[in-house]
Protein backbone atom coordinates (compact mmCIF):
# COMPACT_ATOMS: atom_id res chain seq x y z
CA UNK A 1 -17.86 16.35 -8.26
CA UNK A 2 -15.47 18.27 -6.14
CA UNK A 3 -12.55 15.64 -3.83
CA UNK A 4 -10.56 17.00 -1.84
CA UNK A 5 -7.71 14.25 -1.36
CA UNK A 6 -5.21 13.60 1.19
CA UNK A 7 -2.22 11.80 1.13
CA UNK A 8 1.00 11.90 3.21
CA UNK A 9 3.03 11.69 0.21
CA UNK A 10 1.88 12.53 -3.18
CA UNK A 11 5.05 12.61 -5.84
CA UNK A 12 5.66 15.14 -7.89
CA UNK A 13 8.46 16.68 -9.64
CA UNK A 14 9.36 18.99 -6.77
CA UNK A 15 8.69 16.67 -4.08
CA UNK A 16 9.20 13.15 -5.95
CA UNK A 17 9.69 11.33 -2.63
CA UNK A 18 8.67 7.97 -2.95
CA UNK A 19 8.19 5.21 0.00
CA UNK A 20 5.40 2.82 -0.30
CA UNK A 21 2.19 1.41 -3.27
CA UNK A 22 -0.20 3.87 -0.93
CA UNK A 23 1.50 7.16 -2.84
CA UNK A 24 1.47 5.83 -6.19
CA UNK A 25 -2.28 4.86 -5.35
CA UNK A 26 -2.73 8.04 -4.68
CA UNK A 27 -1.36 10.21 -7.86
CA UNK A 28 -2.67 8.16 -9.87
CA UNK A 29 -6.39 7.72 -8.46
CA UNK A 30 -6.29 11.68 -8.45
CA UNK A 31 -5.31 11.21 -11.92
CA UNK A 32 -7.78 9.18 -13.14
CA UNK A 33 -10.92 11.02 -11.31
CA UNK A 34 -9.35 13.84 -13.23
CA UNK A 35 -9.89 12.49 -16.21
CA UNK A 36 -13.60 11.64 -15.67
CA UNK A 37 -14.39 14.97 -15.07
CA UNK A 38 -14.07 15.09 -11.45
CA UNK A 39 -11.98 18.43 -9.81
CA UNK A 40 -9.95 17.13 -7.44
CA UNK A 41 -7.21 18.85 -5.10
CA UNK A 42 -4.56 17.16 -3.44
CA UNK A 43 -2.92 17.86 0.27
CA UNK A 44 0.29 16.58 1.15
CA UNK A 45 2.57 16.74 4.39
CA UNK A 46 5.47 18.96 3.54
CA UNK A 47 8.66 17.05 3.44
CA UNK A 48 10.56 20.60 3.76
CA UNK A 49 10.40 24.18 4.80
CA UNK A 50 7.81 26.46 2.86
CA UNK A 51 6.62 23.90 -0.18
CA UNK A 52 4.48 25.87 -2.80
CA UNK A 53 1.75 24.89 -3.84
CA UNK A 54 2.25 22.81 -7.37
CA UNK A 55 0.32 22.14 -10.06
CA UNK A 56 0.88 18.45 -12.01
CA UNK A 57 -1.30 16.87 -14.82
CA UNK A 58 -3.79 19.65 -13.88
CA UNK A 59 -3.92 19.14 -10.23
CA UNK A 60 -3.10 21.41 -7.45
CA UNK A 61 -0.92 20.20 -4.79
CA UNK A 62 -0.73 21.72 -1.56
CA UNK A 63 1.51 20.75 1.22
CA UNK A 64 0.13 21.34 4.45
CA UNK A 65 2.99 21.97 6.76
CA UNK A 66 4.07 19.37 9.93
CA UNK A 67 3.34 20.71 13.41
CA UNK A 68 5.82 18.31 15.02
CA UNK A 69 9.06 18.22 16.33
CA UNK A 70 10.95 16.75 12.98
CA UNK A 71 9.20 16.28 9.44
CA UNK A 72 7.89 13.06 8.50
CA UNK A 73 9.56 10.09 6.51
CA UNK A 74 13.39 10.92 8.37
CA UNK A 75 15.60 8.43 10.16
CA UNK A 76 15.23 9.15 13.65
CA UNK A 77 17.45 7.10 15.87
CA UNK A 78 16.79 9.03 19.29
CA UNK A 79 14.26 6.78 20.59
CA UNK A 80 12.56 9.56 23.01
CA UNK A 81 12.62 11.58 19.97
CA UNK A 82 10.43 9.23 18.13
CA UNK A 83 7.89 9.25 21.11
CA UNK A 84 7.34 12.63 21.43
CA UNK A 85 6.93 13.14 17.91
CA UNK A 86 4.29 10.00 17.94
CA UNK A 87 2.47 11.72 21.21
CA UNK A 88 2.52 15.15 19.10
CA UNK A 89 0.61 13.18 15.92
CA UNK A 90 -1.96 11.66 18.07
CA UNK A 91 -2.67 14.69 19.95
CA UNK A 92 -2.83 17.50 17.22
CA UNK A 93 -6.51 18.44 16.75
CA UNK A 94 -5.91 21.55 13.98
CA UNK A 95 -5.60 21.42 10.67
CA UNK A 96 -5.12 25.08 9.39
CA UNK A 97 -4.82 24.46 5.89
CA UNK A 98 -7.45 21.77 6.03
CA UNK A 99 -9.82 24.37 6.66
CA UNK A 100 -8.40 27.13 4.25
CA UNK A 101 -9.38 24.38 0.93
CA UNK A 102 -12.63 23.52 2.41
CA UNK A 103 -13.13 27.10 2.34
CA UNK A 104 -12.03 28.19 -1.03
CA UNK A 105 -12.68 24.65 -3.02
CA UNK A 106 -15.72 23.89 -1.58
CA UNK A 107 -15.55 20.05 -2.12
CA UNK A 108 -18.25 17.19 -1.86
CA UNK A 109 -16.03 14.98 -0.03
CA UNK A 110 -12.72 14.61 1.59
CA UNK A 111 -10.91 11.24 1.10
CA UNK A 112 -7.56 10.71 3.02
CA UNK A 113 -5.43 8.11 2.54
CA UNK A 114 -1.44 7.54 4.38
CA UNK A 115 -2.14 10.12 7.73
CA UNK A 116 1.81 10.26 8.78
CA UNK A 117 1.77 14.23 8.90
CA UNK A 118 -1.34 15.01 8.53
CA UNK A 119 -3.01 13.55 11.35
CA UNK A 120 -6.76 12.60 11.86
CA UNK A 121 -6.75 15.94 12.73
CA UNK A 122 -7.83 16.82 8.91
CA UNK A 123 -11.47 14.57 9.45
CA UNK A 124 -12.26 16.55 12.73
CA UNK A 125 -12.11 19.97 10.98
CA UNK A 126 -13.42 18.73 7.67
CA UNK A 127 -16.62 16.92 9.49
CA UNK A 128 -16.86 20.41 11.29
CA UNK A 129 -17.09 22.21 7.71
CA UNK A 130 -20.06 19.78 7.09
CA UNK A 131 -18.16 17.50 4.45
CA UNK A 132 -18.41 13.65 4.76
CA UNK A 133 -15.15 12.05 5.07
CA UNK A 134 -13.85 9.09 3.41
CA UNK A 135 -10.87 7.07 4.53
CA UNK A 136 -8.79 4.20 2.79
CA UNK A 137 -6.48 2.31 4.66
CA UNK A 138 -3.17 1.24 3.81
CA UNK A 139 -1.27 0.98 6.86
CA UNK A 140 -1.91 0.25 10.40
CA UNK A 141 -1.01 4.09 11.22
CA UNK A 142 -4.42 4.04 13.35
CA UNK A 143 -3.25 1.74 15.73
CA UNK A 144 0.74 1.54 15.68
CA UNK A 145 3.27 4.79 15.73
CA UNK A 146 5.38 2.29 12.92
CA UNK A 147 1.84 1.46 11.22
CA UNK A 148 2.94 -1.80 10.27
CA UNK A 149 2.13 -4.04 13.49
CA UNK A 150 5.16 -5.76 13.11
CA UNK A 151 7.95 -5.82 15.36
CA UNK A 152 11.04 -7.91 16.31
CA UNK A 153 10.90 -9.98 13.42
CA UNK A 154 7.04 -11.03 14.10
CA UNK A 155 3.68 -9.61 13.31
CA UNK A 156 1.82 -7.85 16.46
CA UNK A 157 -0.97 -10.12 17.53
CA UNK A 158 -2.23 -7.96 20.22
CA UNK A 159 -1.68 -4.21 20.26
CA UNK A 160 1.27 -3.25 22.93
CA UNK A 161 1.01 -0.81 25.69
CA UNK A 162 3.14 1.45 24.33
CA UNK A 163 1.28 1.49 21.05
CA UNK A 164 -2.11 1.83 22.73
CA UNK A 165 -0.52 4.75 24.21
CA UNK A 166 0.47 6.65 21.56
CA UNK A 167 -2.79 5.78 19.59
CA UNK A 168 -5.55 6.40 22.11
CA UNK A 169 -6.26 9.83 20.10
CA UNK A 170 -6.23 8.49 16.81
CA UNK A 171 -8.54 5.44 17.51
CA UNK A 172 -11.22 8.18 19.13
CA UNK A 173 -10.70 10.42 15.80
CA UNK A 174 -12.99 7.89 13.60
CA UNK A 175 -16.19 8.82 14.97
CA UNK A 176 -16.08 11.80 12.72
CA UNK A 177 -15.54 8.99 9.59
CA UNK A 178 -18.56 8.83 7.12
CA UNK A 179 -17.04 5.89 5.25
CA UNK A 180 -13.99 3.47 5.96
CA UNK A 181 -12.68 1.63 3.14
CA UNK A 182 -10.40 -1.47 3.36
CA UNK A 183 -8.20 -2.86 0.68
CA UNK A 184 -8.72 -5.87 1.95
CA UNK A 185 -11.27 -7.32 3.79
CA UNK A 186 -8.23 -8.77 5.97
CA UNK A 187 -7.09 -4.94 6.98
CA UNK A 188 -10.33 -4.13 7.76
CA UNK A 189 -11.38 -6.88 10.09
CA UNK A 190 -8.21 -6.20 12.09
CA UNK A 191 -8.78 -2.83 12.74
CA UNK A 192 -12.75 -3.68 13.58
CA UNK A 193 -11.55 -6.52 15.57
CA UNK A 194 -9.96 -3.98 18.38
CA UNK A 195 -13.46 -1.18 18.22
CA UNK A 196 -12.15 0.76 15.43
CA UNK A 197 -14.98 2.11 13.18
CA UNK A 198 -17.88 1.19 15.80
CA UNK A 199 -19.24 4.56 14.95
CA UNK A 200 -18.39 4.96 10.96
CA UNK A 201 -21.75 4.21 8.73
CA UNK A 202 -20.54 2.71 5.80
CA UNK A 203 -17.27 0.22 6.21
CA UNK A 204 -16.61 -1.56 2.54
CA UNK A 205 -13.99 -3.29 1.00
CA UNK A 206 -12.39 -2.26 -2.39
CA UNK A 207 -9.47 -4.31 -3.40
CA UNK A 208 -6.67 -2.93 -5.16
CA UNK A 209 -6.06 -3.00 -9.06
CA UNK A 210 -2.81 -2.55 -10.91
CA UNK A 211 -1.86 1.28 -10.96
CA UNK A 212 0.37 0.84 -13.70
CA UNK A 213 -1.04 2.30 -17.01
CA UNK A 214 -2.91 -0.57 -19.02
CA UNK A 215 -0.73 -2.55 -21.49
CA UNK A 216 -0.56 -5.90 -22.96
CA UNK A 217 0.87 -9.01 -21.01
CA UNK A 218 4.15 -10.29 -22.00
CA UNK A 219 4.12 -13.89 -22.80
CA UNK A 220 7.19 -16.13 -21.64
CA UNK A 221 8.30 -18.88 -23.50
CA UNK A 222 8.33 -22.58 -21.89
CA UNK A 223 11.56 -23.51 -20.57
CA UNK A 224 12.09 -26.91 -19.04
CA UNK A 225 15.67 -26.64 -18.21
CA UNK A 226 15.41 -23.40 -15.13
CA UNK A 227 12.53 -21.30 -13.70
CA UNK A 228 12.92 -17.12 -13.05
CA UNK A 229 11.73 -15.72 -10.02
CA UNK A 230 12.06 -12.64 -9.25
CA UNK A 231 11.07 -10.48 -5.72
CA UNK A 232 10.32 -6.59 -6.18
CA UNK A 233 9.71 -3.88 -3.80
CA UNK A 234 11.12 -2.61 -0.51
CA UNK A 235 13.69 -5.20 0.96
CA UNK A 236 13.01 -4.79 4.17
CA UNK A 237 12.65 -7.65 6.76
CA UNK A 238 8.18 -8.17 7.05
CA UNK A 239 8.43 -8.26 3.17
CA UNK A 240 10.37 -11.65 3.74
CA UNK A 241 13.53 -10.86 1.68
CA UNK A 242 15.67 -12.73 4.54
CA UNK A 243 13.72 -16.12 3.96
CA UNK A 244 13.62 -15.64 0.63
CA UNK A 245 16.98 -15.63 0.79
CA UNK A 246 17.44 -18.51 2.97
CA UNK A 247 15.36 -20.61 0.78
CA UNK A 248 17.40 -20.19 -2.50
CA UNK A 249 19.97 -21.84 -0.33
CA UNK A 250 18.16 -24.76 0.29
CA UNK A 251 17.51 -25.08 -4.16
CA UNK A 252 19.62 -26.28 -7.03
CA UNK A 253 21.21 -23.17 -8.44
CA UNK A 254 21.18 -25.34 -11.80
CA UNK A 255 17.38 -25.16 -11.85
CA UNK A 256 16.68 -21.57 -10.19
CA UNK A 257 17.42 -18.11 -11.44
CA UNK A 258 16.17 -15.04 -9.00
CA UNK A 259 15.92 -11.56 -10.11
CA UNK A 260 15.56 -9.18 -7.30
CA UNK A 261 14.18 -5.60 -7.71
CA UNK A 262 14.68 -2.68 -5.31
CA UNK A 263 16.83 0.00 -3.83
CA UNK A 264 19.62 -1.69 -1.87
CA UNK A 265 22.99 -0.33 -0.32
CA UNK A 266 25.60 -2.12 -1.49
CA UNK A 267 26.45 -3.48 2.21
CA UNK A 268 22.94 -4.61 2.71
CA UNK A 269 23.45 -6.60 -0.91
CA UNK A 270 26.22 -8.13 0.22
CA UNK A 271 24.58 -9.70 2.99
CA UNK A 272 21.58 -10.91 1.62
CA UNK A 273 23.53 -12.80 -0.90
CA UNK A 274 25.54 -13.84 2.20
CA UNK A 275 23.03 -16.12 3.41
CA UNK A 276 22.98 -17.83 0.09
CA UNK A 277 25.94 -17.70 -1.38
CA UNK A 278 25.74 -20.35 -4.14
CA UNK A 279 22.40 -19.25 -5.77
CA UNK A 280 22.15 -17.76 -8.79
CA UNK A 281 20.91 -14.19 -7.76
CA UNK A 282 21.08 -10.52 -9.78
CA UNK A 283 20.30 -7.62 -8.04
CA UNK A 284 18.55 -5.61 -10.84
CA UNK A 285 18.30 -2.29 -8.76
CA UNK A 286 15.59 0.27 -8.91
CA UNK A 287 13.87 -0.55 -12.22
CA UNK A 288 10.91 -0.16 -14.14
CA UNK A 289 8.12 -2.68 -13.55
CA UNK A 290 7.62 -3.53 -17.45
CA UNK A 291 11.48 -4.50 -17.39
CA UNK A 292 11.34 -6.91 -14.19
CA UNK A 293 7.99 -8.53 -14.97
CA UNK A 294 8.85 -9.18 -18.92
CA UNK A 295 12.48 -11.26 -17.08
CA UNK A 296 10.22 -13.46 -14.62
CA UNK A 297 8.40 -16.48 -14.96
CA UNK A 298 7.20 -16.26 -11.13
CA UNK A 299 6.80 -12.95 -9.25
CA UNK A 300 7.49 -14.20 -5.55
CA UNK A 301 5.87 -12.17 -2.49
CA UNK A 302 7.03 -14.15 0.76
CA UNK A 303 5.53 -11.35 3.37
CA UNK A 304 5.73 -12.18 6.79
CA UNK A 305 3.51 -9.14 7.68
CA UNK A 306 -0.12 -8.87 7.57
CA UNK A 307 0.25 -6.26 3.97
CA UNK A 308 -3.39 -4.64 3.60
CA UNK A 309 -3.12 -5.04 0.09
CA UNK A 310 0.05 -5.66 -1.88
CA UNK A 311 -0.03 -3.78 -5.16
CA UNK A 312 2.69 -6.60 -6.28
CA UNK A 313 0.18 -9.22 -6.29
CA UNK A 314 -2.35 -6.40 -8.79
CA UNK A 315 0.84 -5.90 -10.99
CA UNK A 316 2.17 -9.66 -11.27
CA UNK A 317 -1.81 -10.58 -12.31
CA UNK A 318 -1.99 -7.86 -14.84
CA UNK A 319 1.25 -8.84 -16.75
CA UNK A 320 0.21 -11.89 -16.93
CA UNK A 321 2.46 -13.19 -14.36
CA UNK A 322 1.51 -16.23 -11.40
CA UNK A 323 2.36 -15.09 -7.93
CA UNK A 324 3.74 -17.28 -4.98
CA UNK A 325 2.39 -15.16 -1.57
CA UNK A 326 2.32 -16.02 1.55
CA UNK A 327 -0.79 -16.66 4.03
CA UNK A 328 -0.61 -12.67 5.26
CA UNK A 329 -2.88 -9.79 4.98
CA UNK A 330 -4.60 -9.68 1.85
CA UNK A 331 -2.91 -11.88 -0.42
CA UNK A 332 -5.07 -14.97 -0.02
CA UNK A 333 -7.83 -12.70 -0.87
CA UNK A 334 -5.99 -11.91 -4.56
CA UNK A 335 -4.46 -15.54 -5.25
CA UNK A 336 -6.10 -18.51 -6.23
CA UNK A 337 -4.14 -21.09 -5.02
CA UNK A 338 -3.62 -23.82 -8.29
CA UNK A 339 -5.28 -20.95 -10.85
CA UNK A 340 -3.76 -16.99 -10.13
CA UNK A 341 -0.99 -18.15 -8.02
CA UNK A 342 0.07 -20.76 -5.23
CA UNK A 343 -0.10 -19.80 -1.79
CA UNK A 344 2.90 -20.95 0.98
CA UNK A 345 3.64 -20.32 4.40
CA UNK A 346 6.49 -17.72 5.01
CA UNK A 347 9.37 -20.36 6.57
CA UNK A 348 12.42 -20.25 4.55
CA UNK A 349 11.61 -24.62 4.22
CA UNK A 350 8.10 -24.07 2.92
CA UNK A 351 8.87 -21.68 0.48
CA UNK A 352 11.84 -23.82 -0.90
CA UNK A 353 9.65 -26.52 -1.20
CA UNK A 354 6.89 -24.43 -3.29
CA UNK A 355 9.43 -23.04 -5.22
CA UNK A 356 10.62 -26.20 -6.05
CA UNK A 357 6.78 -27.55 -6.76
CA UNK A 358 6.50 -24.86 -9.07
CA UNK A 359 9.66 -25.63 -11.14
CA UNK A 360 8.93 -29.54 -11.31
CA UNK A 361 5.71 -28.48 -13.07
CA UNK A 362 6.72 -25.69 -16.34
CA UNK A 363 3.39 -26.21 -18.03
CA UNK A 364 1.62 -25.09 -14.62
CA UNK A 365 3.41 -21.97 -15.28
CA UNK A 366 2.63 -21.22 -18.86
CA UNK A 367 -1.24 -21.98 -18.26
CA UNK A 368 -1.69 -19.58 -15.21
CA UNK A 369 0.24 -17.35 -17.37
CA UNK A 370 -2.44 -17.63 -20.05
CA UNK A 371 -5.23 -17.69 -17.76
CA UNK A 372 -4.22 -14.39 -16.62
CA UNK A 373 -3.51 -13.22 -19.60
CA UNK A 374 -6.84 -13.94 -21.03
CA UNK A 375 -9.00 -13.85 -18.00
CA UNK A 376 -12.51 -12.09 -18.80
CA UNK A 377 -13.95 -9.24 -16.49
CA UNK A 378 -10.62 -8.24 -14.97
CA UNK A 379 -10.25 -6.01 -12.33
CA UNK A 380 -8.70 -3.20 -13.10
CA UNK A 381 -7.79 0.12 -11.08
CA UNK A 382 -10.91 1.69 -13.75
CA UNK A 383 -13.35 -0.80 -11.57
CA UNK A 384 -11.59 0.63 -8.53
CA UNK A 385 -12.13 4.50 -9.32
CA UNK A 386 -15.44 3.73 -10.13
CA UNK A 387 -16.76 2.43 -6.89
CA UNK A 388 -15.11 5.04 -5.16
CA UNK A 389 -17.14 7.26 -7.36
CA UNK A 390 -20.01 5.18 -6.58
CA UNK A 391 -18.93 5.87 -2.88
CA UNK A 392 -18.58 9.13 -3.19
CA UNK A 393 -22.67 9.75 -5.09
CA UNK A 394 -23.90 7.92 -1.47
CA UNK A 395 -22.08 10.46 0.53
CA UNK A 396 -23.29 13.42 -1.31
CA UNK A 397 -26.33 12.33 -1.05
CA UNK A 398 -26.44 11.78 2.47
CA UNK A 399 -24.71 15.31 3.15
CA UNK A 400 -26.97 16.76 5.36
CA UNK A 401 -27.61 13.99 7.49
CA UNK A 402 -23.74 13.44 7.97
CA UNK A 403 -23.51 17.43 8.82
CA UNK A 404 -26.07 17.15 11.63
CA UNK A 405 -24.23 14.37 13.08
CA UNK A 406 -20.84 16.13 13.03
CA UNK A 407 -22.87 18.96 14.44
């Protein structure tokens, strides 16, 4: 089968830029349909002037250039700046080298995932070529210019003027959808909750699996005298670092240890650890995943926005590690309060109180651990490609029925 896959950012050697799970999704779901035989091409938004194409682990990469005022994934403080550039993305209609692919790879399908860049722009002239579109989502790019819903410290309960605004394009743009996928059923039901997808045939679910490559658990010995934690991702404020924070100043630094992983200025380090001083925190930096997870006893994942599908939560399970999440987006969807993980609400009290639940009770630790660890029919990001590929057989097959209706 031919895909032809989309993806704001894809990383590569000569564009390795790197912001969020939805990218590494991508490479390595290209990757893997690769490997089963599958030809796939890739199309990325340029992140600079006159990107060649690239080939990596057999794939080409193309990267469509931005038709907007300033390229995608930049600090832009000018506020009317940003607007314009969001009223350009909802309003751009052409996708030039959209069409030249179709054209000269010929695929079955076209699956986009991130759309900063791109545009929806790519499913109206794909849909015109006659080829059924597929689209995961990751964000809330379809109905918020910061595709997060999340603002002022709070998650967006109702969608803001301003937002509908600069979406009203967008939102339209799924009618030419064959197939909306969700990586959580909580992403999708907010998006079909205000109209979105009214007109798209098939809307599924597929959660998300661990993208790292497949390895053994690490096991962690019992220890009854302190409990690791450890946080890793983006600090940023809706992935709860602040109340994190805040709670590790309401625990014994006798009984806690917290490892935190990330990319951090030095100025924003010092002022996390400012609002807990006397806690016993290391800021590990940007590291590999195998080297955090084989520190921590409990991954913690205090989000205090509605995440679609946090790939922390698929890591933390596949090494064999419990997670403590938070009531948001999809994570009560992928822990098991008591078996996979504990669930908490975000306040800076009610995590300190979990966290200290957790550490009162070792064994608890050590036998999620080794449920996880030996847990039968897993799901792994193999299940994932393969009901994508399953996905992508029903489309096929209902080709000419999806051209007459794009017709």
């Amino acid at each position: 089968m031919k895909i032809l896959l989309t993806s704001s950012l894809y990383p590569t050697p000569k564009a390795p830029k790197l912001v969020g799970g939805a990218e590494i999704f991508a490479r390595r779901f290209a990757e893997d349909l690769s490997a089963h035989g599958d030809e796939v091409e890739v199309i990325r938004a340029a992140t600079g002037p006159d990107q060649e194409p690239e080939q990596c682990n057999g794939i080409s990469i193309y990267s469509a250039p931005v038709q907007n005022v300033y390229l995608p994934f930049t600090e832009q403080k000018n506020v009317a700046l940003r607007s314009l550039w969001h009223s350009v993305e909802d309003w751009q209609i052409f996708a030039p080298m959209i069409s030249q692919r179709i054209a000269a790879f010929k695929p079955d399908v076209l699956h986009s995932n991130n759309l900063s860049g791109l545009t929806t722009g790519i499913w109206r002239v794909a849909a015109q070529h006659g080829i059924p579109v597929i689209h995961t989502i990751h964000d809330y790019y379809l109905t918020c210019p910061r595709c997060s819903r999340f603002t002022k410290g709070r998650v967006c309960e109702h969608t803001c003027p301003s937002c509908e605004l600069l979406t009203y394009h967008r939102k339209r743009a799924t009618h030419w959808l064959s197939a909306v996928v969700g990586v959580s059923e909580r992403v999708l039901s907010i998006h079909t909750d205000l109209g979105l997808f009214a007109d798209t045939p098939i809307r599924t679910v597929i959660h998300n699996a661990s993208t790292a490559p497949p390895s053994a658990p690490y096991p962690r010995p019992l220890c009854t005298t302190e409990v690791t934690f450890g946080f890793i991702g983006r600090l940023t404020e809706e992935k709860g670092i602040e109340n994190l924070m805040r709670a590790l100043a309401l625990l014994p630094r006798d009984r806690f240890r917290t490892l935190i992983a990330g990319r951090v200025s030095e100025p924003e380090q010092q002022r996390l650890k400012a609002l807990a001083p006397d806690a016993r925190v290391e800021f590990m930096g940007f590291v590999a995943p195998d080297d955090f997870y084989r520190e921590v006893d409990v991954v913690v994942a205090p989000s205090i926005w509605h995440d679609p599908g946090p790939l922390v939560v698929a890591d933390a399970k596949a090494a064999g590690r419990p997670l403590l999440g938070t009531r948001f987006g999809g994570m009560p969807e992928a822990i098991e309060h008591g078996v996979t993980g504990w669930l908490t609400d975000a306040d800076p009290e009610s995590l300190a109180e979990s966290m200290r639940s957790i550490a009162a009770d070792p064994r608890k630790i050590v036998e999620i651990s080794e449920r996880l660890a030996n847990a039968k029919n897993k799901w792994t990001f193999a299940d994932v490609v393969a009901d994508y590929r399953k996905l992508y057989e029903r489309l096929r097959e209902a080709r000419p029925v999806m051209s007459l209706r794009a017709g």
